[in-house]
N, C-alpha and C. Protein backbone atom coordinates (compact mmCIF):
# COMPACT_ATOMS: atom_id res chain seq x y z
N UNK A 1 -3.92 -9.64 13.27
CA UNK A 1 -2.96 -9.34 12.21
C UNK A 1 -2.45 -7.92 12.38
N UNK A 2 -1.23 -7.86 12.04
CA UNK A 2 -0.98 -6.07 12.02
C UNK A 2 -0.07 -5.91 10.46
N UNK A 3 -0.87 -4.75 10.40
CA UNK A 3 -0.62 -4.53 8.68
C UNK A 3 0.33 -2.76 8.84
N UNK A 4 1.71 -2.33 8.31
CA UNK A 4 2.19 -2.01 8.00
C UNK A 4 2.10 -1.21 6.58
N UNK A 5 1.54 0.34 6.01
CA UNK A 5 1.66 0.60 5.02
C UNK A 5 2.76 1.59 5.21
N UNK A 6 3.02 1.59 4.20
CA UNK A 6 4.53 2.21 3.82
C UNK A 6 4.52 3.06 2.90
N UNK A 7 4.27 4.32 3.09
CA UNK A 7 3.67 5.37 1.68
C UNK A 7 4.94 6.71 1.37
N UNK A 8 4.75 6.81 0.73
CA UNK A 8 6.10 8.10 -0.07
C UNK A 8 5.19 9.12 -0.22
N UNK A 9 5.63 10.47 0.91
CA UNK A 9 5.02 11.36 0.95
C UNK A 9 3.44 11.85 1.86
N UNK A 10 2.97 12.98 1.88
CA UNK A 10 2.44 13.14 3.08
C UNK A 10 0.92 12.98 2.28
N UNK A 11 0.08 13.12 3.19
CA UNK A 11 -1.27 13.26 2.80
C UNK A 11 -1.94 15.02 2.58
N UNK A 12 -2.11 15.51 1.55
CA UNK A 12 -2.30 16.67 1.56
C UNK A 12 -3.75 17.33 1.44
N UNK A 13 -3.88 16.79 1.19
CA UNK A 13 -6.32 16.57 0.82
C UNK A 13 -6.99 16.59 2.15
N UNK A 14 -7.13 17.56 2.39
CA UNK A 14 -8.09 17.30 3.41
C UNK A 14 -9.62 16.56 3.71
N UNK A 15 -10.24 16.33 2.23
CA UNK A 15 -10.72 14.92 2.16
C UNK A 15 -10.32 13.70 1.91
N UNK A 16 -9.27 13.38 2.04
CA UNK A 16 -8.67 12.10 1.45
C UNK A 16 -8.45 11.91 3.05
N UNK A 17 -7.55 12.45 3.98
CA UNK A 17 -7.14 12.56 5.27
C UNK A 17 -8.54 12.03 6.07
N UNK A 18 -9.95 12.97 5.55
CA UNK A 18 -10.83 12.70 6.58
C UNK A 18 -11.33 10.84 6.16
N UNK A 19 -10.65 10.59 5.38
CA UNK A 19 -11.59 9.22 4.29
C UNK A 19 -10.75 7.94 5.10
N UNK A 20 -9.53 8.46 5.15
CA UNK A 20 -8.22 7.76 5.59
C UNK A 20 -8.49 7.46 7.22
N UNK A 21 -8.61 8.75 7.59
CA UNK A 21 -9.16 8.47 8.85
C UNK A 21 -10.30 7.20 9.38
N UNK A 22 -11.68 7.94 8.62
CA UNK A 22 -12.74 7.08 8.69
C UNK A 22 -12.54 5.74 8.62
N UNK A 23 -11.51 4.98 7.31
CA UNK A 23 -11.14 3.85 7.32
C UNK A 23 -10.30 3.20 8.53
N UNK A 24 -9.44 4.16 8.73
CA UNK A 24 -8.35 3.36 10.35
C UNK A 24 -9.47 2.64 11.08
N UNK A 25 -10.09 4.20 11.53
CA UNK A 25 -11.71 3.22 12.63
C UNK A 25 -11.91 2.53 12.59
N UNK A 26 -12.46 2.16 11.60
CA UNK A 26 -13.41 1.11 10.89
C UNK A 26 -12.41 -0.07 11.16
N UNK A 27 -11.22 -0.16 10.54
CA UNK A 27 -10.55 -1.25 10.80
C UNK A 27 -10.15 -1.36 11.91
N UNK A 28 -10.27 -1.16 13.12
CA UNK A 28 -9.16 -0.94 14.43
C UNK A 28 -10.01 -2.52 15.20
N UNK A 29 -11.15 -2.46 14.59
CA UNK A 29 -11.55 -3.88 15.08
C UNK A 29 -11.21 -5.54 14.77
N UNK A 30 -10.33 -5.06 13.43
CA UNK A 30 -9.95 -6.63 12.81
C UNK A 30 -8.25 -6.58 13.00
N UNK A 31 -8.03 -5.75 13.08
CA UNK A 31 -6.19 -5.60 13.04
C UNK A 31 -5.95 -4.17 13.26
N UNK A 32 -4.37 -4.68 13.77
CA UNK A 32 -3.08 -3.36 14.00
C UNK A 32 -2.95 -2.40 12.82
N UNK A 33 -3.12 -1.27 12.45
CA UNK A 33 -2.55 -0.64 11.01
C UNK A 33 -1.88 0.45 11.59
N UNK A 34 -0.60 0.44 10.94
CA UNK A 34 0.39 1.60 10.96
C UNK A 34 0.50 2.21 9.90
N UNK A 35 0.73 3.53 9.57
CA UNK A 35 1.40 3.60 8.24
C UNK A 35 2.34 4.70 8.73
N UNK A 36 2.70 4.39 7.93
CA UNK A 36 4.34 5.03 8.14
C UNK A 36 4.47 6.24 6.27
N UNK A 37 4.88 7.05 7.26
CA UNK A 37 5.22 8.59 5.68
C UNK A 37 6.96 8.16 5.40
N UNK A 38 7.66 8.21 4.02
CA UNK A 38 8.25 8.63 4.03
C UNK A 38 9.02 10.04 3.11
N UNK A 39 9.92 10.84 3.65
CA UNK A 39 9.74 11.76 2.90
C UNK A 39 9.79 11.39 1.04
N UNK A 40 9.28 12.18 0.58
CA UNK A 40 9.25 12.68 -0.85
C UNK A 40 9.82 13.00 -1.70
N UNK A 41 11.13 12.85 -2.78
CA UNK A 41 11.95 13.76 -2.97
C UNK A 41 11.48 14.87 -4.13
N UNK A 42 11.85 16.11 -3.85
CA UNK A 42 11.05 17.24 -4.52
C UNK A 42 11.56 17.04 -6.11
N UNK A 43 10.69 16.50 -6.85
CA UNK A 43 10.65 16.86 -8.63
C UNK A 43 10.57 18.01 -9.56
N UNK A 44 11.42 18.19 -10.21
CA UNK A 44 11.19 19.61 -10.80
C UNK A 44 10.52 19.25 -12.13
N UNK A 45 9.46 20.10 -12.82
CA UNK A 45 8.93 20.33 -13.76
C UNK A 45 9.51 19.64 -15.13
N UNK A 46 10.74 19.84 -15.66
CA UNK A 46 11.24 19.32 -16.21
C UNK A 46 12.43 18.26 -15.65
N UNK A 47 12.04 17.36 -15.54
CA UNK A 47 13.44 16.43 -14.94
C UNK A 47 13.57 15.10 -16.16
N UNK A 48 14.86 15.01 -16.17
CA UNK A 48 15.16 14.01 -17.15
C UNK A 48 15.35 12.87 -16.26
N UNK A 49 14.96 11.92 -17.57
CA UNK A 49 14.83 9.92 -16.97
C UNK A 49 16.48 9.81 -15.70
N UNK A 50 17.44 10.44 -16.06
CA UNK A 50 18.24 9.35 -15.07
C UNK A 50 18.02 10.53 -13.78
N UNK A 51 17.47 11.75 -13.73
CA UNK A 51 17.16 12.46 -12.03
C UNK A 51 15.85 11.37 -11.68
N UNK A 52 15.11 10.87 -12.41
CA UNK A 52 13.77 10.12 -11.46
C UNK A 52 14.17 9.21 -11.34
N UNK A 53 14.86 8.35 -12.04
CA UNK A 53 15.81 7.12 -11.18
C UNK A 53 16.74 7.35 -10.34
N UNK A 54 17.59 8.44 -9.91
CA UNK A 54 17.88 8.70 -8.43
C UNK A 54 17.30 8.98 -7.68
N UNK A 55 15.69 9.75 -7.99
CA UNK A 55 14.86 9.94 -6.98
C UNK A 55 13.90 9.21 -6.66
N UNK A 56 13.68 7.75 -7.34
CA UNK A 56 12.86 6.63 -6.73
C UNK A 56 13.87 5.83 -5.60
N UNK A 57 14.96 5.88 -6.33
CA UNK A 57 15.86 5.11 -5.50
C UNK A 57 16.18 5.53 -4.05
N UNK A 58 16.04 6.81 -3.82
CA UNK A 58 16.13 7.05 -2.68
C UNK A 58 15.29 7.32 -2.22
N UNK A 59 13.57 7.36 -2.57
CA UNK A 59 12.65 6.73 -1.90
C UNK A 59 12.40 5.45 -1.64
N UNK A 60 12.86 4.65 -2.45
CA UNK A 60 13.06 2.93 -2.40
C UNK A 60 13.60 2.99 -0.77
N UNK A 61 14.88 3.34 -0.69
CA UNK A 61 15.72 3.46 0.12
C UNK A 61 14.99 3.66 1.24
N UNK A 62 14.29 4.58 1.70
CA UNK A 62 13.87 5.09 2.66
C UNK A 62 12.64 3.79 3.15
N UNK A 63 11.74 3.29 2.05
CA UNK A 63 10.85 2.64 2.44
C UNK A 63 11.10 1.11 2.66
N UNK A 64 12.48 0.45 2.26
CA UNK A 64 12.93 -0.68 2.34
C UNK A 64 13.58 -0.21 4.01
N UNK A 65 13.67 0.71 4.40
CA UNK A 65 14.60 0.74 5.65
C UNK A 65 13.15 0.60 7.06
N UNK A 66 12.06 0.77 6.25
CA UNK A 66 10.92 0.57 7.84
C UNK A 66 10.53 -0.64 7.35
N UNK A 67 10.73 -1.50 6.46
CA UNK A 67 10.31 -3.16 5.94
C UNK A 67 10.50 -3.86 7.41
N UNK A 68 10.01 -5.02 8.21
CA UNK A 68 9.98 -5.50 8.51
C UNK A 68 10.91 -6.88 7.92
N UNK A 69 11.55 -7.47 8.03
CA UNK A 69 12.35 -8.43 7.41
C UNK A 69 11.63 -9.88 7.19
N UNK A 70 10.44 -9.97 7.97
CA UNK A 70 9.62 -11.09 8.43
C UNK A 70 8.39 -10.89 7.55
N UNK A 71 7.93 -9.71 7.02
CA UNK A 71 6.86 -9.30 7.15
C UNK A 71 6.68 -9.61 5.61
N UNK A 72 5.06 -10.22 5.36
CA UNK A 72 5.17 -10.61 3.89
C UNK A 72 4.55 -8.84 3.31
N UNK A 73 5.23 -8.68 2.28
CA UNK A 73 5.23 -7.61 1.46
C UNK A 73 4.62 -7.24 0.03
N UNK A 74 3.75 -6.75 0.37
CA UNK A 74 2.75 -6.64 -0.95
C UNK A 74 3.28 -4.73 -1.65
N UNK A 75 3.71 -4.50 -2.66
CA UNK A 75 3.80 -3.16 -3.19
C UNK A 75 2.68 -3.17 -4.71
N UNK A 76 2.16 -2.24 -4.04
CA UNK A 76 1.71 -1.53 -5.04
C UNK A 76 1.94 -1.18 -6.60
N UNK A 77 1.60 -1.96 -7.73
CA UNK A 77 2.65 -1.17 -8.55
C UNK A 77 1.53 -1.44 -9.98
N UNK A 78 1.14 -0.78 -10.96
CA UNK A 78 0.20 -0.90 -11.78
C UNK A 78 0.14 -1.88 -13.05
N UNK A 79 1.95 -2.05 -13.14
CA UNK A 79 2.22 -3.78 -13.58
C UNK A 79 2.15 -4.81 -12.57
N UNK A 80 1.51 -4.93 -11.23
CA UNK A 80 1.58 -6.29 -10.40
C UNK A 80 -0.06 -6.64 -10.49
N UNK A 81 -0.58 -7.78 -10.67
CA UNK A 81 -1.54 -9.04 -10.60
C UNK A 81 -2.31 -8.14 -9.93
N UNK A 82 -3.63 -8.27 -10.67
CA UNK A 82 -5.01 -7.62 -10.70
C UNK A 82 -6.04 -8.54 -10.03
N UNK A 83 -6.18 -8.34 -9.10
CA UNK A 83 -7.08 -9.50 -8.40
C UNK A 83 -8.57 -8.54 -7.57
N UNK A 84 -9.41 -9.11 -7.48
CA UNK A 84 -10.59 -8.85 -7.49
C UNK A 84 -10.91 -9.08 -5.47
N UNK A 85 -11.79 -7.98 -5.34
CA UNK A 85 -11.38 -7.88 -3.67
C UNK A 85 -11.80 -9.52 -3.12
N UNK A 86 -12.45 -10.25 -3.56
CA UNK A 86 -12.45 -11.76 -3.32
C UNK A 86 -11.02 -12.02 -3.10
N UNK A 87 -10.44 -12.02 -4.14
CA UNK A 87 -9.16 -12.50 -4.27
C UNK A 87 -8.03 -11.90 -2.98
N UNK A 88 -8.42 -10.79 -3.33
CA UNK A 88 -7.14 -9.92 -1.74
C UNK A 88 -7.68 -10.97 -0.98
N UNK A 89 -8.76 -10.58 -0.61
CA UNK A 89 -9.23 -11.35 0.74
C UNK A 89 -8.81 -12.85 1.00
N UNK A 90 -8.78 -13.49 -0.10
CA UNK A 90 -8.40 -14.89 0.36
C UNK A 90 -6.31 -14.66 0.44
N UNK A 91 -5.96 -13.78 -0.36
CA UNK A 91 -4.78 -14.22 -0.39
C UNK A 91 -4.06 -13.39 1.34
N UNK A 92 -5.18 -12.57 2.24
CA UNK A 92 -5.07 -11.96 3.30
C UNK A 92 -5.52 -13.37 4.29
N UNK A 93 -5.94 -14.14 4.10
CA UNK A 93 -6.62 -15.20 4.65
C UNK A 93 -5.71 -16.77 4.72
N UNK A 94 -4.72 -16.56 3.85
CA UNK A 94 -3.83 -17.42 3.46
C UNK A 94 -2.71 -17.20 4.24
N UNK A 95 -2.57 -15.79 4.15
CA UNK A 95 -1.26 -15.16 4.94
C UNK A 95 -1.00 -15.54 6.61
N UNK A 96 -2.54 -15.41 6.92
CA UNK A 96 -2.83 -15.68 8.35
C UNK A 96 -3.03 -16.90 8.41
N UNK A 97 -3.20 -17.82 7.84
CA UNK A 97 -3.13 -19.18 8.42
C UNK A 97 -1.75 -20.41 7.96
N UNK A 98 -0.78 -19.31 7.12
CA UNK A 98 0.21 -19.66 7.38
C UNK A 98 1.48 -19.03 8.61
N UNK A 99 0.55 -18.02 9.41
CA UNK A 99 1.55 -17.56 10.34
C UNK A 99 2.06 -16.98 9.97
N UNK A 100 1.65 -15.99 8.87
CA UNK A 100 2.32 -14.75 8.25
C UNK A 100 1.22 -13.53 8.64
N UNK A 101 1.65 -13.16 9.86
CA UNK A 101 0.55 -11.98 10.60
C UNK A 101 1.29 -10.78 10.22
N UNK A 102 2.20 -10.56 9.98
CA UNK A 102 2.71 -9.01 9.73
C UNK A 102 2.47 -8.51 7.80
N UNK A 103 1.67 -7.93 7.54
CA UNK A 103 1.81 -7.85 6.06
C UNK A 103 2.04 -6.32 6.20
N UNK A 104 3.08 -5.88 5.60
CA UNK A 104 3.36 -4.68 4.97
C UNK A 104 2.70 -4.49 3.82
N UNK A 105 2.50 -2.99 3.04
CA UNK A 105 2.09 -2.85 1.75
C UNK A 105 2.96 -1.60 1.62
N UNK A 106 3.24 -1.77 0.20
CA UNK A 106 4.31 0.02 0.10
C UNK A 106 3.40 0.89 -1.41
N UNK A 107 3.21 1.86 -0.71
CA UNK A 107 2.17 2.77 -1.87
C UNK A 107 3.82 3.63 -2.81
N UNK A 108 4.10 3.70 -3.19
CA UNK A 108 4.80 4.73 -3.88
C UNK A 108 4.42 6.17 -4.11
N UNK A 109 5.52 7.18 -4.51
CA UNK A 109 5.29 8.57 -5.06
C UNK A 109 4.79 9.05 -6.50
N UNK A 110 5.43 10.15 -6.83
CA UNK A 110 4.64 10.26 -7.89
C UNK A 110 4.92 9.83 -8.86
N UNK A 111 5.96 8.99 -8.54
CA UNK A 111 6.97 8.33 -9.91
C UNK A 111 7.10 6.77 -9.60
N UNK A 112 6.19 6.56 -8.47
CA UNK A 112 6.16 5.22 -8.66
C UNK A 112 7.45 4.28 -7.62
N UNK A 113 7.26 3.41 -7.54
CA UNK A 113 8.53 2.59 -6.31
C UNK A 113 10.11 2.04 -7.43
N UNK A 114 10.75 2.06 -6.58
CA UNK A 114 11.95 1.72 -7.69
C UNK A 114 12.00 0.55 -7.83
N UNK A 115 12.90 -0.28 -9.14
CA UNK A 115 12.88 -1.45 -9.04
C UNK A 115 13.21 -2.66 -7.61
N UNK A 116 14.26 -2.08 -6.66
CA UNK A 116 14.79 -2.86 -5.70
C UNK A 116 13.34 -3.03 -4.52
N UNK A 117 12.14 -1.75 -4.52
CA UNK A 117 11.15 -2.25 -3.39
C UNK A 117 10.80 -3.36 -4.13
N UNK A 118 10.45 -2.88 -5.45
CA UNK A 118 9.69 -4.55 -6.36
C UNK A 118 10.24 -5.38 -6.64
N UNK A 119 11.36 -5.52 -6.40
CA UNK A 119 12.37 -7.09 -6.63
C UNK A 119 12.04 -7.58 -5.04
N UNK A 120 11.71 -6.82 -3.87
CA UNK A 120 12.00 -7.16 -2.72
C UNK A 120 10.40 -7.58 -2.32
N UNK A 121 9.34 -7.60 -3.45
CA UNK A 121 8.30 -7.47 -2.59
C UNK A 121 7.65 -9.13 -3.10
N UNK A 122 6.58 -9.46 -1.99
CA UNK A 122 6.23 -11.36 -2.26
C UNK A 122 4.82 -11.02 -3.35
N UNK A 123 4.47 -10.06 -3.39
CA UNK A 123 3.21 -9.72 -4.53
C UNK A 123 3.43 -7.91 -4.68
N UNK A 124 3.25 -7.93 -6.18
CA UNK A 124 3.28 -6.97 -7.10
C UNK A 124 1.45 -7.04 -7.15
N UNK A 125 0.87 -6.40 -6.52
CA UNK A 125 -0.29 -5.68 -6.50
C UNK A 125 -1.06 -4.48 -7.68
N UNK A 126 -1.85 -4.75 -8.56
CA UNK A 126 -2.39 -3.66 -8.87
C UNK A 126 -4.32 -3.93 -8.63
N UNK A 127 -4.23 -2.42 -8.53
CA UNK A 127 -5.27 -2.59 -8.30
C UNK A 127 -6.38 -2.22 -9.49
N UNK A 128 -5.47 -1.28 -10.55
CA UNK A 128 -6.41 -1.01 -12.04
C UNK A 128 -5.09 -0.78 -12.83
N UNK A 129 -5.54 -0.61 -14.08
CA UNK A 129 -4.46 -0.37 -15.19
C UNK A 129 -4.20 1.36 -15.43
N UNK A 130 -5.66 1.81 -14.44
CA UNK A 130 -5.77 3.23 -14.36
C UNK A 130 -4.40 3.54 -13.50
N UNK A 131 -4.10 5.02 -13.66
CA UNK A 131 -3.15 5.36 -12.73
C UNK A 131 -3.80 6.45 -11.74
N UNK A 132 -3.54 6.45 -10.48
CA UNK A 132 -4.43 7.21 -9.37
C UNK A 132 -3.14 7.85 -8.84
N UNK A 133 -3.79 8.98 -8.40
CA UNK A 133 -2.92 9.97 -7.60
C UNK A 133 -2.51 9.23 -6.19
N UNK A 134 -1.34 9.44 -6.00
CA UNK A 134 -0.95 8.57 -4.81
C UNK A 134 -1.54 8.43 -3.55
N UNK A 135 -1.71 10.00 -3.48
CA UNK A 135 -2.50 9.91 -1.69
C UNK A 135 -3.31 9.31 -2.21
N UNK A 136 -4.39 9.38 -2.96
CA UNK A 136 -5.88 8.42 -3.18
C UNK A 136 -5.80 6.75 -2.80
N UNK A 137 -4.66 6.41 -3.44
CA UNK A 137 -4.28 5.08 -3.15
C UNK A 137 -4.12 4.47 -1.99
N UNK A 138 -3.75 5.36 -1.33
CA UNK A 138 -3.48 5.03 0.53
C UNK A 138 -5.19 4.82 0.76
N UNK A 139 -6.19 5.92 0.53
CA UNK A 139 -7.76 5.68 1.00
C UNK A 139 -8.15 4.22 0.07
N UNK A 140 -8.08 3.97 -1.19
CA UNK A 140 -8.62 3.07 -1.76
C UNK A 140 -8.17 1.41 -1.25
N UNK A 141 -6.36 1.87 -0.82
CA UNK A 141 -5.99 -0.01 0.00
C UNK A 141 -6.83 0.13 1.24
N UNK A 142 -7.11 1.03 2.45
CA UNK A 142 -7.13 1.13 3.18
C UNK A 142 -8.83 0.60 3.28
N UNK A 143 -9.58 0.80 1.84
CA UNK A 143 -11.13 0.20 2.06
C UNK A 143 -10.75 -0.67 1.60
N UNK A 144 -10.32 -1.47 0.65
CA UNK A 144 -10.10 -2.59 0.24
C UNK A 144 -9.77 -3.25 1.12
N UNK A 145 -9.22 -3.18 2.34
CA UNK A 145 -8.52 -3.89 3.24
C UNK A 145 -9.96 -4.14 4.41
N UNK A 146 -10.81 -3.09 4.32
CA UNK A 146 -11.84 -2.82 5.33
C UNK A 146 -12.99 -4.43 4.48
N UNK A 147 -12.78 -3.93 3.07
CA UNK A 147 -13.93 -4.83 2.27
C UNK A 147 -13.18 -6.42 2.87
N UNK A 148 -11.88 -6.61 2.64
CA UNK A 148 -11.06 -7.92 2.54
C UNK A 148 -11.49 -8.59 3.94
N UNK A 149 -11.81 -7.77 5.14
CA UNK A 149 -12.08 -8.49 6.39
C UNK A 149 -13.24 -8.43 6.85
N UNK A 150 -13.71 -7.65 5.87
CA UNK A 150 -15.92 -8.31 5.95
C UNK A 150 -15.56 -9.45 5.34
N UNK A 151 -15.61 -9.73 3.92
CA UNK A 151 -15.81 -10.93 2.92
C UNK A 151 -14.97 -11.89 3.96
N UNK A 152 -14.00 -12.01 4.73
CA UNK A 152 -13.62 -12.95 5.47
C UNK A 152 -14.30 -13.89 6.02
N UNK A 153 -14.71 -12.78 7.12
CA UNK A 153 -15.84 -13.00 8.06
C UNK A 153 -17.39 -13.18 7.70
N UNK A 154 -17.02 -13.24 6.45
CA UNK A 154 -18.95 -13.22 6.33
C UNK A 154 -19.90 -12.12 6.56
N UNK A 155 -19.27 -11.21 7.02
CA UNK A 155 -20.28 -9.69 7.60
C UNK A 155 -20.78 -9.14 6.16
N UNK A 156 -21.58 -8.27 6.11
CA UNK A 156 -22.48 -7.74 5.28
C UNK A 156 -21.70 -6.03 4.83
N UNK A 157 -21.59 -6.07 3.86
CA UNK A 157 -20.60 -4.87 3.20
C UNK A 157 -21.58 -4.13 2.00
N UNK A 158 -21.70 -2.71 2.22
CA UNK A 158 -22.60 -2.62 1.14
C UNK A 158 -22.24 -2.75 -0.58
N UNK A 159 -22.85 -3.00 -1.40
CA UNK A 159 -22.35 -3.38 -2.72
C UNK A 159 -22.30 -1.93 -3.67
């Protein structure tokens, strides 16, 4: 399988980076992972509702333009279907045995993905009702994805 994440903005934590890392490894044995940065647009302190709707939109923009057209598309978003890493896993398990090997995922910025990635995406993903700092989110899919292809396989994952 090769999995595609699609994130708004850079990684700045130098523990989150080393966590991010650790996870690629780990996965390089079950599948392809790319992720792809795109830039950020800079927010000012006070910005009113219609500047963050031009500035999702043209992160939308940016992250609908590395989409794969084929590729089934899961975004991130804290209103999309709460499913339990069982659940990823089978619906990662489904994907592949319908011949849907390319799955993208798109993390958003600090304001979140605009409506057109989430009109464009085949699952609205959350993963809590909590809201997490974005880079974090890139480390937390990236084990979830590590947990989703133990529970596959049957391998032993610690609890």
């Amino acid at each position: 399988m090769q999995f595609k994440i699609i994130t708004v903005g850079r990684l700045k934590e130098k523990y989150v980076q080393q966590g991010v890392s650790d996870y690629l490894k780990r996965l390089r044995k079950y599948a392809r992972i790319d992720i792809l940065e795109v830039m950020d647009e800079k927010i000012p302190e006070k910005v009113s509702a219609a500047r963050e709707e031009i500035c999702m939109q043209k992160e939308g923009e940016r992250v609908l333009k590395l989409l794969d057209p084929d590729s089934f598309f899961i975004v991130l978003a804290v209103e999309g279907h709460l499913l339990s890493s069982e659940e990823l896993a089978g619906q990662l398990e489904r994907c592949a045995l319908q011949g849907r090997s390319k799955i993208s995922f798109a993390v958003g910025g600090a304001l979140g993905l605009s409506p057109e990635v989430k009109t464009r995406a085949d699952l609205l993903l959350s993963f809590s009702p909590l809201t997490f700092p974005h880079q974090l989110m890139r480390l937390i899919l990236l084990e979830q994805l590590y947990r989703a292809f133990k529970i596959n396989r049957g391998e032993p994952y610690h609890r």
